[in-house]
Protein backbone atom coordinates (compact mmCIF):
# COMPACT_ATOMS: atom_id res chain seq x y z
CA UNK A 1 -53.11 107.99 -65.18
CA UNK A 2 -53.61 106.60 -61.82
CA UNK A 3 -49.75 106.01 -60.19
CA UNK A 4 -49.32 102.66 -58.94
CA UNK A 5 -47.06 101.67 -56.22
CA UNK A 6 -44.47 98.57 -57.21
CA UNK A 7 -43.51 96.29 -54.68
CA UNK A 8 -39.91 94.33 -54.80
CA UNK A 9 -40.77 90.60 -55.53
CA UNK A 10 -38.85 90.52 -51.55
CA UNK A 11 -41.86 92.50 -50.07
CA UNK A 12 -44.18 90.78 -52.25
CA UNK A 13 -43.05 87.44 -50.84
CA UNK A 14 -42.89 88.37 -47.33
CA UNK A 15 -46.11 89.83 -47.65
CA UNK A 16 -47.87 86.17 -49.07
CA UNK A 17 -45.54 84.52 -46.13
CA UNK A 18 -47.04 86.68 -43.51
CA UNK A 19 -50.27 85.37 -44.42
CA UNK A 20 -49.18 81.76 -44.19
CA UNK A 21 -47.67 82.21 -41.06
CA UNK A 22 -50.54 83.65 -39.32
CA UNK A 23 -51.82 79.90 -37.83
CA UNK A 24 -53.36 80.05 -34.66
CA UNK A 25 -51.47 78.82 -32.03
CA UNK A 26 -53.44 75.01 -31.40
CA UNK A 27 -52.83 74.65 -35.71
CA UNK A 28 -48.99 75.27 -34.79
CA UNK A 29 -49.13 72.83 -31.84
CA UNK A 30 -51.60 70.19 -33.76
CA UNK A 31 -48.21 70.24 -36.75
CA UNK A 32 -45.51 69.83 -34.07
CA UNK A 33 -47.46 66.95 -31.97
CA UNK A 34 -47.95 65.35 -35.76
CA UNK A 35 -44.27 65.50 -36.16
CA UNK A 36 -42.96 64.18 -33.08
CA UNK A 37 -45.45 61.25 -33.11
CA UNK A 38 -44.22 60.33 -36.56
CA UNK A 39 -40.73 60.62 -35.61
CA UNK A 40 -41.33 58.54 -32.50
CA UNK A 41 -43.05 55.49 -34.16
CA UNK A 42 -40.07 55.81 -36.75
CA UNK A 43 -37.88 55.78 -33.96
CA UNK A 44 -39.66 52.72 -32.51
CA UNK A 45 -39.53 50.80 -35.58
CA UNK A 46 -35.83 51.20 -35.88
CA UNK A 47 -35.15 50.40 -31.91
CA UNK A 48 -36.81 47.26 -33.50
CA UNK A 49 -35.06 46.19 -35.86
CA UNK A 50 -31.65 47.32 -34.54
CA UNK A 51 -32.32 45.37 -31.33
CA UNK A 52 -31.61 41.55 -30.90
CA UNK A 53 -32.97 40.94 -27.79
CA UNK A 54 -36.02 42.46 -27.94
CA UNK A 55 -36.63 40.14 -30.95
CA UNK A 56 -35.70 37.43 -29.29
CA UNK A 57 -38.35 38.45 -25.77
CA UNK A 58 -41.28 38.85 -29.29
């Protein structure tokens, strides 16, 4: 019988993460623009609501 080498369910999962990790460097940027122009509009929204006097200029 054939031996067969056993990997710790550790190695296993850093070995599936390493492949999910491997984005090319404009995917990475793409994500982190996404994020910061959601956060911004958020942002916006609750300048917004939170200030009266830019209702008032609307």
């Amino acid at each position: 019988m054939a031996s067969t080498t056993k990997l710790s369910v550790e190695k296993a999962l850093e070995k599936l993460r390493r492949d999910e990790l491997q984005k090319t460097g404009t995917e990475q940027r793409d994500e982190k623009t996404e994020a910061l122009q959601k956060e911004i509009k958020r942002m916006r929204a609750q300048r917004q609501r939170l200030d009266p006097i830019s209702r008032k200029r609307s």
